[in-house]
N, C-alpha and C. Protein backbone atom coordinates (compact mmCIF):
# COMPACT_ATOMS: atom_id res chain seq x y z
N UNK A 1 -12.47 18.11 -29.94
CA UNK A 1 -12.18 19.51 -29.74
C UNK A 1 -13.33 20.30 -30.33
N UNK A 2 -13.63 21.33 -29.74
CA UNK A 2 -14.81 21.71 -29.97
C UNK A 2 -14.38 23.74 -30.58
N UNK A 3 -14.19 24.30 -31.78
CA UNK A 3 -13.74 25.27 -31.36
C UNK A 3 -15.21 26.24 -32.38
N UNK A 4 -15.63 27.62 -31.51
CA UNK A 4 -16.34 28.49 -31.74
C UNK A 4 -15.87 29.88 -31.75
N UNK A 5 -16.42 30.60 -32.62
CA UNK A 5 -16.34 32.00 -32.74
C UNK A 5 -16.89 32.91 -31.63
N UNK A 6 -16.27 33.84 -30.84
CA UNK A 6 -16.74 34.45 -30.18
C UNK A 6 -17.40 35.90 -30.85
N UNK A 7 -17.95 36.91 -30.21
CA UNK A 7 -18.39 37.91 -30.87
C UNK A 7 -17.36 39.25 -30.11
N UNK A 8 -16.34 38.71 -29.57
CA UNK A 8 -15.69 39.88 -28.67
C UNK A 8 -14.97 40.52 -30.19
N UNK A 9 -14.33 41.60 -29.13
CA UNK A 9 -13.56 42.37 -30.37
C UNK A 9 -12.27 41.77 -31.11
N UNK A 10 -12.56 41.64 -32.24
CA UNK A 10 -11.19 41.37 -32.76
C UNK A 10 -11.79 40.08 -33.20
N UNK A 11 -13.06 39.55 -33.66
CA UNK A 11 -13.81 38.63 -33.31
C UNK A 11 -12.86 37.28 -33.29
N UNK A 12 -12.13 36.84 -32.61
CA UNK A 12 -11.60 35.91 -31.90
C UNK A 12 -11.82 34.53 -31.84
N UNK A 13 -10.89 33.77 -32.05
CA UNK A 13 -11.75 32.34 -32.00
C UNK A 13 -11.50 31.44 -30.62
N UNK A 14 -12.34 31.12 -30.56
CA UNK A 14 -11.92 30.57 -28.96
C UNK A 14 -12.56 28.58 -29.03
N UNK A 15 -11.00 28.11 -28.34
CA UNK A 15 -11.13 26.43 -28.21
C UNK A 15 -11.62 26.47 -26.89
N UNK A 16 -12.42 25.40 -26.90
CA UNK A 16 -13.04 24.92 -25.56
C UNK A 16 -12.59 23.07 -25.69
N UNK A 17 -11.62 22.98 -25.10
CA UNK A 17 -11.00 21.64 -25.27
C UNK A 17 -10.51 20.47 -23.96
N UNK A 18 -11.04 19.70 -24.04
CA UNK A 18 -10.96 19.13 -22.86
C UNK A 18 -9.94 18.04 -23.18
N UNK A 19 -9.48 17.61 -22.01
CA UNK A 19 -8.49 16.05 -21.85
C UNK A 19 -8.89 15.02 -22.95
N UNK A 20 -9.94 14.99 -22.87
CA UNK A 20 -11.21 13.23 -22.86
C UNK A 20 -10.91 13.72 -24.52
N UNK A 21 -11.54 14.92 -25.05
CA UNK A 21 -11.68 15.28 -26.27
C UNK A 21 -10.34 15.11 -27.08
N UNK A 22 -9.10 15.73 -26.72
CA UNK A 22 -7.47 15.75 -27.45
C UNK A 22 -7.20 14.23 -27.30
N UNK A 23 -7.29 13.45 -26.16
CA UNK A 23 -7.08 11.90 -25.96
C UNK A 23 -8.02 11.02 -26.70
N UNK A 24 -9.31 11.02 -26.58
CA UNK A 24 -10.30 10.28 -26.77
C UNK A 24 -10.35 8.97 -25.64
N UNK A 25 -9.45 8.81 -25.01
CA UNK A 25 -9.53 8.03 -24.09
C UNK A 25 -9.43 8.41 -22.83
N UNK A 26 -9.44 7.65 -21.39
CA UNK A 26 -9.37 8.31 -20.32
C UNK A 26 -9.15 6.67 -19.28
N UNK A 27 -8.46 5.92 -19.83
CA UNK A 27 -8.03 4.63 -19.40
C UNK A 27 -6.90 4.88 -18.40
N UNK A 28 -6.55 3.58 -17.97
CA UNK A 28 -5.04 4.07 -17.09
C UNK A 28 -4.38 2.71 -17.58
N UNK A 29 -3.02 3.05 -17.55
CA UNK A 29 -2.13 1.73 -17.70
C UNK A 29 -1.07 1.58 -16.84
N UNK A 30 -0.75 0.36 -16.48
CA UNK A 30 0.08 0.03 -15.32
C UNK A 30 0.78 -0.54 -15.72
N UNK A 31 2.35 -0.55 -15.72
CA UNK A 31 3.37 -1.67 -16.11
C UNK A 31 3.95 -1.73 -14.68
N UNK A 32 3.46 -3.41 -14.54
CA UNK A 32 4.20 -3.76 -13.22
C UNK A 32 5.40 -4.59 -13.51
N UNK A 33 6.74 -3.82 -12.86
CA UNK A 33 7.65 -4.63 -13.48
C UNK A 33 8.39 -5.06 -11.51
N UNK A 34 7.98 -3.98 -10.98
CA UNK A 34 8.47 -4.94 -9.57
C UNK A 34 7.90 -6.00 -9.32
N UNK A 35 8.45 -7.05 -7.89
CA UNK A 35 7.77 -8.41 -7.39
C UNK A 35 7.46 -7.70 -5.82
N UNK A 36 7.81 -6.84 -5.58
CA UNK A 36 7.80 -6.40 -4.39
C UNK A 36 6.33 -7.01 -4.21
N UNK A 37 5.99 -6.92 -2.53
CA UNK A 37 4.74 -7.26 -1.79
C UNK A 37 4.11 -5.08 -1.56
N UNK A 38 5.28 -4.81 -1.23
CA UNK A 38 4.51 -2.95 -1.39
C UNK A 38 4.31 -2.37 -2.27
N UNK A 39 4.98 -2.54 -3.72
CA UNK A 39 4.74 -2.08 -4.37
C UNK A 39 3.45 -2.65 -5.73
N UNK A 40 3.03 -4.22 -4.93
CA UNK A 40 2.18 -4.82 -6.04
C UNK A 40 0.49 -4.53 -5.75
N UNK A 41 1.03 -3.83 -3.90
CA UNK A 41 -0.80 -4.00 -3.48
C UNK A 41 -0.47 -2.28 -3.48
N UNK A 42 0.18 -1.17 -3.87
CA UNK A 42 0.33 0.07 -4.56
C UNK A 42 -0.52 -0.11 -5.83
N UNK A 43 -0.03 -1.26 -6.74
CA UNK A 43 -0.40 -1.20 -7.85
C UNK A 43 -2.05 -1.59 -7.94
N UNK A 44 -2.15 -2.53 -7.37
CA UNK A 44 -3.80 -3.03 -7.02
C UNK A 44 -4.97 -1.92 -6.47
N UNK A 45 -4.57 -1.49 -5.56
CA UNK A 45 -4.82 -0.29 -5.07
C UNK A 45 -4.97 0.66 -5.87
N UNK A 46 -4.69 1.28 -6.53
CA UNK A 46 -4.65 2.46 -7.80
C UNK A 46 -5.43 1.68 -9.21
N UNK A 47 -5.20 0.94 -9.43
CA UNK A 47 -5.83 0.35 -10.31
C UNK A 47 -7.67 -0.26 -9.89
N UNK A 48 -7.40 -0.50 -8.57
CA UNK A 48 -9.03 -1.15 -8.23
C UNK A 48 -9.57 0.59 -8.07
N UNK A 49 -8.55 1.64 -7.95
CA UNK A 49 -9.64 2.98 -7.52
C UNK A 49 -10.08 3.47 -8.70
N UNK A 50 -9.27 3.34 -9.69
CA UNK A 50 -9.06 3.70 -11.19
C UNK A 50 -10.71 3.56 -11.83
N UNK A 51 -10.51 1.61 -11.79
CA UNK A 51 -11.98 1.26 -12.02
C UNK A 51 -13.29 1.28 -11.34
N UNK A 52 -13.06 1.55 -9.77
CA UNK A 52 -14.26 2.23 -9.66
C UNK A 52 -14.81 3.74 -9.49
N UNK A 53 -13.72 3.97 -10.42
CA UNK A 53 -13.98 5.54 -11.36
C UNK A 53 -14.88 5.33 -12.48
N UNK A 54 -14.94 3.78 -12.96
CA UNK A 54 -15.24 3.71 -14.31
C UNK A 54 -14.41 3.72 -15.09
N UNK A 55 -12.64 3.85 -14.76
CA UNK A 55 -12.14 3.70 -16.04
C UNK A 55 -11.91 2.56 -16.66
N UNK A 56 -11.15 2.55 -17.42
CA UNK A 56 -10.64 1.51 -18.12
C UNK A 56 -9.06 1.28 -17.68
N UNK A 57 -8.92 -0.20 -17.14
CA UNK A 57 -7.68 -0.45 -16.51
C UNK A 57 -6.68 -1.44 -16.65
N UNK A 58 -5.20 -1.37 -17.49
CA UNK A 58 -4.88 -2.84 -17.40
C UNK A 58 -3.58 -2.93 -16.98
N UNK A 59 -3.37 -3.89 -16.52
CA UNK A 59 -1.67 -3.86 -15.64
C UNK A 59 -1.10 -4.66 -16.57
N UNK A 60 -0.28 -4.24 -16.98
CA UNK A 60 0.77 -5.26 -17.92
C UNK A 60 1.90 -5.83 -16.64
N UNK A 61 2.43 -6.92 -16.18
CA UNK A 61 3.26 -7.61 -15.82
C UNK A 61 3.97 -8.07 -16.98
N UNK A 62 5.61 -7.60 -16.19
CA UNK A 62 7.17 -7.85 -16.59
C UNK A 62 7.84 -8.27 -15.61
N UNK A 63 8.81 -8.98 -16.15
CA UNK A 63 10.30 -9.49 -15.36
C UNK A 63 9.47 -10.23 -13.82
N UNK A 64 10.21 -9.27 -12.74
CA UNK A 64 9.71 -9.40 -11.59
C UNK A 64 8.30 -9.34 -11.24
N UNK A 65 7.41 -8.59 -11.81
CA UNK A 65 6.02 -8.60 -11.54
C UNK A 65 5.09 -9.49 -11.91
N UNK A 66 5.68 -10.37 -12.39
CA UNK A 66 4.72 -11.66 -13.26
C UNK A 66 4.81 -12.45 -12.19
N UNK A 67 5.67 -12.12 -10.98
CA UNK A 67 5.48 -13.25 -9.97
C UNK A 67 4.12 -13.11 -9.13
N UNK A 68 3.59 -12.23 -9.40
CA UNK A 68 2.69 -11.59 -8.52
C UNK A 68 0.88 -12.63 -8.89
N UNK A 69 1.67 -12.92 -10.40
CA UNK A 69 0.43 -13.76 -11.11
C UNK A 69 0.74 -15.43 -10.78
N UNK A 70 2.00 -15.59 -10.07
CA UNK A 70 1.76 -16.72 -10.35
C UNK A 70 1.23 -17.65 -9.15
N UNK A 71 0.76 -18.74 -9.82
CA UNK A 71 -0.16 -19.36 -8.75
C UNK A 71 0.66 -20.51 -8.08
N UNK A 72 -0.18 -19.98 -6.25
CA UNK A 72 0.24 -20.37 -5.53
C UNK A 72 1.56 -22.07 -5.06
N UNK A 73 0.37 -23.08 -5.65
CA UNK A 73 0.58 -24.17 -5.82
C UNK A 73 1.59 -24.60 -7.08
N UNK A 74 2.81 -25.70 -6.96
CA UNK A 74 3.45 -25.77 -7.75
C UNK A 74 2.63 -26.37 -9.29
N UNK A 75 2.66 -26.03 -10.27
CA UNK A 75 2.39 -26.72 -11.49
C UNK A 75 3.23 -27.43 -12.77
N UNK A 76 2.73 -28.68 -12.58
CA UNK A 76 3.58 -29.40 -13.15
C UNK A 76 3.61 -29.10 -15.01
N UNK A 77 5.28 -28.91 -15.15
CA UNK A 77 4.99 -27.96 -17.18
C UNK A 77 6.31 -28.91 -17.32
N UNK A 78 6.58 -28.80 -18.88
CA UNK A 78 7.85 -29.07 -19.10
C UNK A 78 8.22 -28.19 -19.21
N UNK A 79 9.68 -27.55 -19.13
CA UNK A 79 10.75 -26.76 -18.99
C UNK A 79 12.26 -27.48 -19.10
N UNK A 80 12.85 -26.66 -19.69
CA UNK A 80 14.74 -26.66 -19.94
C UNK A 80 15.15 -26.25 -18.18
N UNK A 81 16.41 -26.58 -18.18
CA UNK A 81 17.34 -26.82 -16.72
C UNK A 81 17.04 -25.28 -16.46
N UNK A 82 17.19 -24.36 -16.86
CA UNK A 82 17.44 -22.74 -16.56
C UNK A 82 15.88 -22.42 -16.11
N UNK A 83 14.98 -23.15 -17.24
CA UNK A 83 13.47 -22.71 -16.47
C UNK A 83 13.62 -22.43 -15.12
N UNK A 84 13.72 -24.23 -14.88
CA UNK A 84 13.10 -24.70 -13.89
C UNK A 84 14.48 -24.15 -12.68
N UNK A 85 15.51 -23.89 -12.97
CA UNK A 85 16.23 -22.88 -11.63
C UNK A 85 15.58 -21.95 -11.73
N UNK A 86 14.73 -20.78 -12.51
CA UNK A 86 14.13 -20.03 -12.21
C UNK A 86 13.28 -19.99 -11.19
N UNK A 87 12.32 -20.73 -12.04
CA UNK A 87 11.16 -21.24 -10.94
C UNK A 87 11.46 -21.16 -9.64
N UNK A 88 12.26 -22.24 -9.24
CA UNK A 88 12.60 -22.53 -8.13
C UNK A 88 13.32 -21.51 -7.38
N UNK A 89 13.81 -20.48 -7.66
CA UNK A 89 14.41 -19.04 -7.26
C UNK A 89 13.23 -18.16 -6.77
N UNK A 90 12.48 -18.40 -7.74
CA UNK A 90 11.61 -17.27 -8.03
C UNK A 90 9.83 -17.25 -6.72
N UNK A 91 9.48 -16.18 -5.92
CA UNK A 91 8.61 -16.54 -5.30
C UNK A 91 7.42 -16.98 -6.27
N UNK A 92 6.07 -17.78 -5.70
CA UNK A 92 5.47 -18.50 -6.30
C UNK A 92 4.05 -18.14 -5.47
N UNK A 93 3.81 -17.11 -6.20
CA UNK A 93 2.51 -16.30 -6.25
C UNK A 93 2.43 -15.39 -4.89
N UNK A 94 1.44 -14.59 -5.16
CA UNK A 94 1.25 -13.00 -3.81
C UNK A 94 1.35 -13.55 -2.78
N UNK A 95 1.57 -14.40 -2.14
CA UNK A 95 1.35 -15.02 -0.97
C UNK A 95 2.86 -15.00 -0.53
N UNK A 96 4.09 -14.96 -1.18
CA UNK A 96 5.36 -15.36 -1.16
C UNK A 96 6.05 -14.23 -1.62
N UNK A 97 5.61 -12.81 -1.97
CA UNK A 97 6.20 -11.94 -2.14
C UNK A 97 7.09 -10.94 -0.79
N UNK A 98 7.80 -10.56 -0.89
CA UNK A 98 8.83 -9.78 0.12
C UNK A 98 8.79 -7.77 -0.02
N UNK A 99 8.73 -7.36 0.94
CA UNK A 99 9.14 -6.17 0.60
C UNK A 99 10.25 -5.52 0.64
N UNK A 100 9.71 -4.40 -0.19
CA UNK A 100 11.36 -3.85 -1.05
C UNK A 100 12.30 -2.81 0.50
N UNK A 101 11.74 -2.81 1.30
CA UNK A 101 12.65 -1.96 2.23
C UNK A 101 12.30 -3.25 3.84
N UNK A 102 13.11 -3.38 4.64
CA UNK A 102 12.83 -4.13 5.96
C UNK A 102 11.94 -5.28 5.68
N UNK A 103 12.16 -6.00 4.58
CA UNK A 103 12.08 -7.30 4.75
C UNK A 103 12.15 -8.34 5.87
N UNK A 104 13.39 -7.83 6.82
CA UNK A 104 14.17 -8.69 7.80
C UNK A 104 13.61 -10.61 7.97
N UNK A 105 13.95 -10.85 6.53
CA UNK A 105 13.65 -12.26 6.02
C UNK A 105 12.39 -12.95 6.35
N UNK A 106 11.61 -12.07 5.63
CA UNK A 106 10.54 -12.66 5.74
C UNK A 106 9.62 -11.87 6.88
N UNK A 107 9.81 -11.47 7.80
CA UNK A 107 8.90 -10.38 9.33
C UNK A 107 8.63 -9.61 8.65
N UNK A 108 9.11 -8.54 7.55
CA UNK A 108 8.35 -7.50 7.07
C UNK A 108 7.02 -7.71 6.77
N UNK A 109 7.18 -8.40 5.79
CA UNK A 109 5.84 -8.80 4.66
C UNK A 109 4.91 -9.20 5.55
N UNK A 110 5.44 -10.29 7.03
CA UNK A 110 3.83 -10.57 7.75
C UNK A 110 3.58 -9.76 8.55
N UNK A 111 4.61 -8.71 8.92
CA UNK A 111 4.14 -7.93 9.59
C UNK A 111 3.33 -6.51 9.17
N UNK A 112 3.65 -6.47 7.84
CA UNK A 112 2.70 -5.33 6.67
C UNK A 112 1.38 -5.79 6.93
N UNK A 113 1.37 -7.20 6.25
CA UNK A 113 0.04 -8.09 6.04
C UNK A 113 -1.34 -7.95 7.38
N UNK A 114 -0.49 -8.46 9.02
CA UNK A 114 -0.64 -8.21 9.74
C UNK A 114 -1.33 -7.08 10.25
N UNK A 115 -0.67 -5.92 9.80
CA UNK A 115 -1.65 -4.46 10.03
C UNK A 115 -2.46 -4.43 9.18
N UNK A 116 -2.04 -4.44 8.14
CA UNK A 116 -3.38 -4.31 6.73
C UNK A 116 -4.65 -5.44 7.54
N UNK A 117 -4.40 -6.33 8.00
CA UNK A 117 -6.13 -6.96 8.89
C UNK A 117 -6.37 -6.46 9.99
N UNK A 118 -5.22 -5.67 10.74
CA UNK A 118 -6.09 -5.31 11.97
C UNK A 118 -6.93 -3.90 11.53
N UNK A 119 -6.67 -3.35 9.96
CA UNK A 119 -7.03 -2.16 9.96
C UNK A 119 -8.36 -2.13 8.91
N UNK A 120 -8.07 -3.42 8.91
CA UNK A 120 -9.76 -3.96 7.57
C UNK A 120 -9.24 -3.61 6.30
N UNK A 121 -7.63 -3.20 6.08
CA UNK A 121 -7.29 -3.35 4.84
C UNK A 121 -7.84 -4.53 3.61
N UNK A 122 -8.30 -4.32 2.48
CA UNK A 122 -7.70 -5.84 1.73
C UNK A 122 -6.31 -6.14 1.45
N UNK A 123 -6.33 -7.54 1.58
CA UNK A 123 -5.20 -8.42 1.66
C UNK A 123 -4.88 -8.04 -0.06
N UNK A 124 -3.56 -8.48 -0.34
CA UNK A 124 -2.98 -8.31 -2.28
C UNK A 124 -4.21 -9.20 -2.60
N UNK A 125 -4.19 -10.46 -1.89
CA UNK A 125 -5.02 -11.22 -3.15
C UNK A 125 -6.54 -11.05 -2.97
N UNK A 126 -7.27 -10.38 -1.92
CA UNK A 126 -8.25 -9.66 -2.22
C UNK A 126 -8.63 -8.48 -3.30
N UNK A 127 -7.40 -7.56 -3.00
CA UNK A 127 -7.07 -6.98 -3.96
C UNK A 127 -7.25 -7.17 -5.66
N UNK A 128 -6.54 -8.51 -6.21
CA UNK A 128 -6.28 -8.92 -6.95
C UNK A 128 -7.63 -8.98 -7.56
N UNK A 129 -8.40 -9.89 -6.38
CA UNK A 129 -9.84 -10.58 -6.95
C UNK A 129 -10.69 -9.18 -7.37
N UNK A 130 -11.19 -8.26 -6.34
CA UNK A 130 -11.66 -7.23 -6.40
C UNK A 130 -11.37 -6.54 -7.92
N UNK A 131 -10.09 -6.77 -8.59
CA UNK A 131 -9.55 -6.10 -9.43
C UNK A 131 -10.37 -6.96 -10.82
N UNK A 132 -10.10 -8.20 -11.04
CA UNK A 132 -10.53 -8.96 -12.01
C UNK A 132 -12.14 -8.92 -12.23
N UNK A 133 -12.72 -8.87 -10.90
CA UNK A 133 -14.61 -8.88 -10.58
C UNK A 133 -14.68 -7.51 -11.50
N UNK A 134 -13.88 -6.28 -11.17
CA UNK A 134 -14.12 -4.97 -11.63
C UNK A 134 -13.94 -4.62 -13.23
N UNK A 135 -13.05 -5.91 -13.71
CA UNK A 135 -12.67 -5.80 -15.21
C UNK A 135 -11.23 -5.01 -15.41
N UNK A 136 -10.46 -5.18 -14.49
CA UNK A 136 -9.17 -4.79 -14.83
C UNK A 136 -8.77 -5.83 -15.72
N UNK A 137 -7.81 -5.57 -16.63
CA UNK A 137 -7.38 -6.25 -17.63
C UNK A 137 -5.55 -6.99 -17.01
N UNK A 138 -5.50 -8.20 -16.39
CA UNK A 138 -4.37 -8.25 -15.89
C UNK A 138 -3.87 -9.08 -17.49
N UNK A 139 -2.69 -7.88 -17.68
CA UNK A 139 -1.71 -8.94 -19.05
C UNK A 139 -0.29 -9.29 -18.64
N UNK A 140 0.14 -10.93 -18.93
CA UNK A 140 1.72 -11.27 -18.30
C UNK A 140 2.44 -10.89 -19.97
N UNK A 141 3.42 -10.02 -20.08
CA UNK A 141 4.12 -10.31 -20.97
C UNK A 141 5.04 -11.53 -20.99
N UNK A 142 4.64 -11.65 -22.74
CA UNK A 142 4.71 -13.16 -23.14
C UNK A 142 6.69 -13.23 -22.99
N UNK A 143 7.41 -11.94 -23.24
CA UNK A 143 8.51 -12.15 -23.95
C UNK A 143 9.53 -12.38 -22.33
N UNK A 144 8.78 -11.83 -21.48
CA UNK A 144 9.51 -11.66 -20.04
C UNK A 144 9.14 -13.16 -19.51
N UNK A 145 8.12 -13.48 -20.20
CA UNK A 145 7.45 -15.29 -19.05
C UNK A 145 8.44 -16.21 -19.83
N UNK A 146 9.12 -15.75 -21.39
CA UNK A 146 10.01 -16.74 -21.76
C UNK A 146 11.38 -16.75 -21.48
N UNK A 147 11.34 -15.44 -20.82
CA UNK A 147 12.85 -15.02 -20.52
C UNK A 147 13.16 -16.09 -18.81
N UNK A 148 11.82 -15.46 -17.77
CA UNK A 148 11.81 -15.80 -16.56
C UNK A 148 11.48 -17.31 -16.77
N UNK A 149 11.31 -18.44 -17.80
CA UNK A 149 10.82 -19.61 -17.54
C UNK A 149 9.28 -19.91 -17.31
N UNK A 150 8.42 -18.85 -17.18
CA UNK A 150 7.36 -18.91 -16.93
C UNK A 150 6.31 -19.31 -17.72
N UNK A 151 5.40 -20.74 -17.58
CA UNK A 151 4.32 -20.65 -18.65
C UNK A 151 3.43 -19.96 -17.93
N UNK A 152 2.15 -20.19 -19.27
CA UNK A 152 0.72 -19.66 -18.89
C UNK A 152 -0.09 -20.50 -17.94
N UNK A 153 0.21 -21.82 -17.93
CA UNK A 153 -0.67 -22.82 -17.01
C UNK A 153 -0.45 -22.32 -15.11
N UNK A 154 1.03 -21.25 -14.81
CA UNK A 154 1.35 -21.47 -14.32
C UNK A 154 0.86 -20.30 -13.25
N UNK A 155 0.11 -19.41 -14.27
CA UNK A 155 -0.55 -17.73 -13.52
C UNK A 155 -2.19 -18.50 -13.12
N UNK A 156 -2.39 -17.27 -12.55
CA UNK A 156 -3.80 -16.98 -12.03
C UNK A 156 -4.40 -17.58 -13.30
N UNK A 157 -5.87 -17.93 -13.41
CA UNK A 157 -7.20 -17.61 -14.18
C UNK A 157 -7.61 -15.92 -14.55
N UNK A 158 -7.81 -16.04 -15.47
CA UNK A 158 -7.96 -14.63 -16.42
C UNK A 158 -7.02 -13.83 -16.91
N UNK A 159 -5.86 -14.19 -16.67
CA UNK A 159 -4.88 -13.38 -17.04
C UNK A 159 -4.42 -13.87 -18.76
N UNK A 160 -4.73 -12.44 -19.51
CA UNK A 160 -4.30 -12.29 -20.71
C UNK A 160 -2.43 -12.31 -20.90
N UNK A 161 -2.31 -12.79 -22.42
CA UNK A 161 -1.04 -12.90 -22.84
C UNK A 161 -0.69 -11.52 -23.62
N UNK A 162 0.57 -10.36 -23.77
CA UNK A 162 0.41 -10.51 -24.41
C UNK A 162 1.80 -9.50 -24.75
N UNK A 163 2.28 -8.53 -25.54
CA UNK A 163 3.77 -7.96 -25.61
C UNK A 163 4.06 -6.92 -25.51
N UNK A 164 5.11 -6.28 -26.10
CA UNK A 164 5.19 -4.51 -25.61
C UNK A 164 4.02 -3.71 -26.72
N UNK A 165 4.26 -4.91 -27.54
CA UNK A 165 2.89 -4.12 -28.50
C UNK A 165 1.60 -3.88 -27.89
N UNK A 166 1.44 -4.71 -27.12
CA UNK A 166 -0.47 -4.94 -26.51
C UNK A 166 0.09 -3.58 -25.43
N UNK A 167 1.24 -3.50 -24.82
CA UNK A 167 1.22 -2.57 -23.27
C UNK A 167 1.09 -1.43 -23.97
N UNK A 168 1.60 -1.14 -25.27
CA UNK A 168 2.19 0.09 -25.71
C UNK A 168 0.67 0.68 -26.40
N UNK A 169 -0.13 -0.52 -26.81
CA UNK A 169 -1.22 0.35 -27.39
C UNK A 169 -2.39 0.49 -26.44
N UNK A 170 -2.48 -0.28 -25.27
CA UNK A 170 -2.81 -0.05 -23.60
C UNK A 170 -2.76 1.92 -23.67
N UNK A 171 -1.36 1.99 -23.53
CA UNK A 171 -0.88 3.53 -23.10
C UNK A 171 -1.21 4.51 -24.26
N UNK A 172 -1.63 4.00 -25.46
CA UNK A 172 -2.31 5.24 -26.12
C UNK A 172 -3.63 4.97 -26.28
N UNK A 173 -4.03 4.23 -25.59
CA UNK A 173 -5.94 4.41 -25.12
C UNK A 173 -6.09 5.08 -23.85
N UNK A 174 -4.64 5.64 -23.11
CA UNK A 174 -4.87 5.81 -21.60
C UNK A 174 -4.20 7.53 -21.57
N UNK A 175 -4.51 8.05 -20.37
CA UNK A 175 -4.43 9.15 -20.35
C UNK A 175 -3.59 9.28 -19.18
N UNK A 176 -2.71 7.98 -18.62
CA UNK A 176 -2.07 7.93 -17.56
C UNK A 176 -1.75 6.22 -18.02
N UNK A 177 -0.10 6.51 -17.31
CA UNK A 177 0.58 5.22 -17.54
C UNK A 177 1.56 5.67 -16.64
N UNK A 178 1.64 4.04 -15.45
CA UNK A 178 2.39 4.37 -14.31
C UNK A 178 3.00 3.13 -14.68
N UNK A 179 4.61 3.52 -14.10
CA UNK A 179 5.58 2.16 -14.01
C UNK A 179 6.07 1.66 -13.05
N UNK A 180 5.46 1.10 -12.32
CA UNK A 180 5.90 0.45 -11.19
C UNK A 180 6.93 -0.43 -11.01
């Protein structure tokens, strides 16, 4: 904050104060807690524009949105009986996600996908990549991957661990925090 004396009458003090200056930061934070297929390439999307603003960007994944990290191919972990019904419930990485309105089992999502290439859209997991190359910070919370059954062997490459503490101090380096 920057504040100076003016010479008007009443000699007056006048703030000249900007966002960047009261914040000190100008980051964005994302808590992705849907699995949706529309609402995860929403989140990719805003976040890949974010950083090539230059900001600083990190998506925290919860609950449902940690599916979005997980990778494709099954990986073999140990797990308790409840894990592993998770798992097996649960879609198994961006490729297997559904959307949240006209699904009609499965036609939605290829038919989203579908337009997004005839229109030179990127695909989520272009998206994704684009996002990590740029330095988005993708974090799975640890307390939701123990709730959902989920290990770490079982996400993408690069994806940080970490809790509401890491999201929460994310959102006071950021000057915007969206909850998806």
């Amino acid at each position: 904050m920057q504040i100076k004396k003016s010479g008007g009458p009443g000699n007056k003090i006048a703030c000249d104060v900007s966002d960047k200056a009261l914040n000190g930061m100008d980051g964005k934070n994302f808590i992705v807690f849907s699995g949706d297929l529309d609402k995860a390439i929403a989140s990719f999307i805003m976040a890949n524009a974010a950083a090539a603003l230059g900001r600083k960007v990190s998506m925290f994944f919860t609950f449902w949105g940690l599916n979005i990290l997980r990778k494709p191919e099954k990986v073999k972990t140990k797990k308790d009986f409840i894990s592993k019904m998770f798992g097996m419930m649960m879609p198994r990485g961006s490729k297997k996600l559904k959307l949240s309105k006209m699904n009609m089992g499965g036609m939605g999502a290829k038919m989203i996908r579908s337009v997004m290439k005839n229109k030179n859209i990127d695909s989520l997991e272009d998206l994704i990549a684009m996002a990590q190359k740029s330095g988005v910070e993708l974090v799975a919370c640890s307390m939701s991957m123990d709730v959902m059954g989920i290990k770490m062997e079982e996400l993408i490459d690069g994806v940080k661990l970490g809790g509401a503490a890491a999201m929460i101090a994310h959102a006071e380096e950021s000057d915007m925090s969206l909850f998806i």
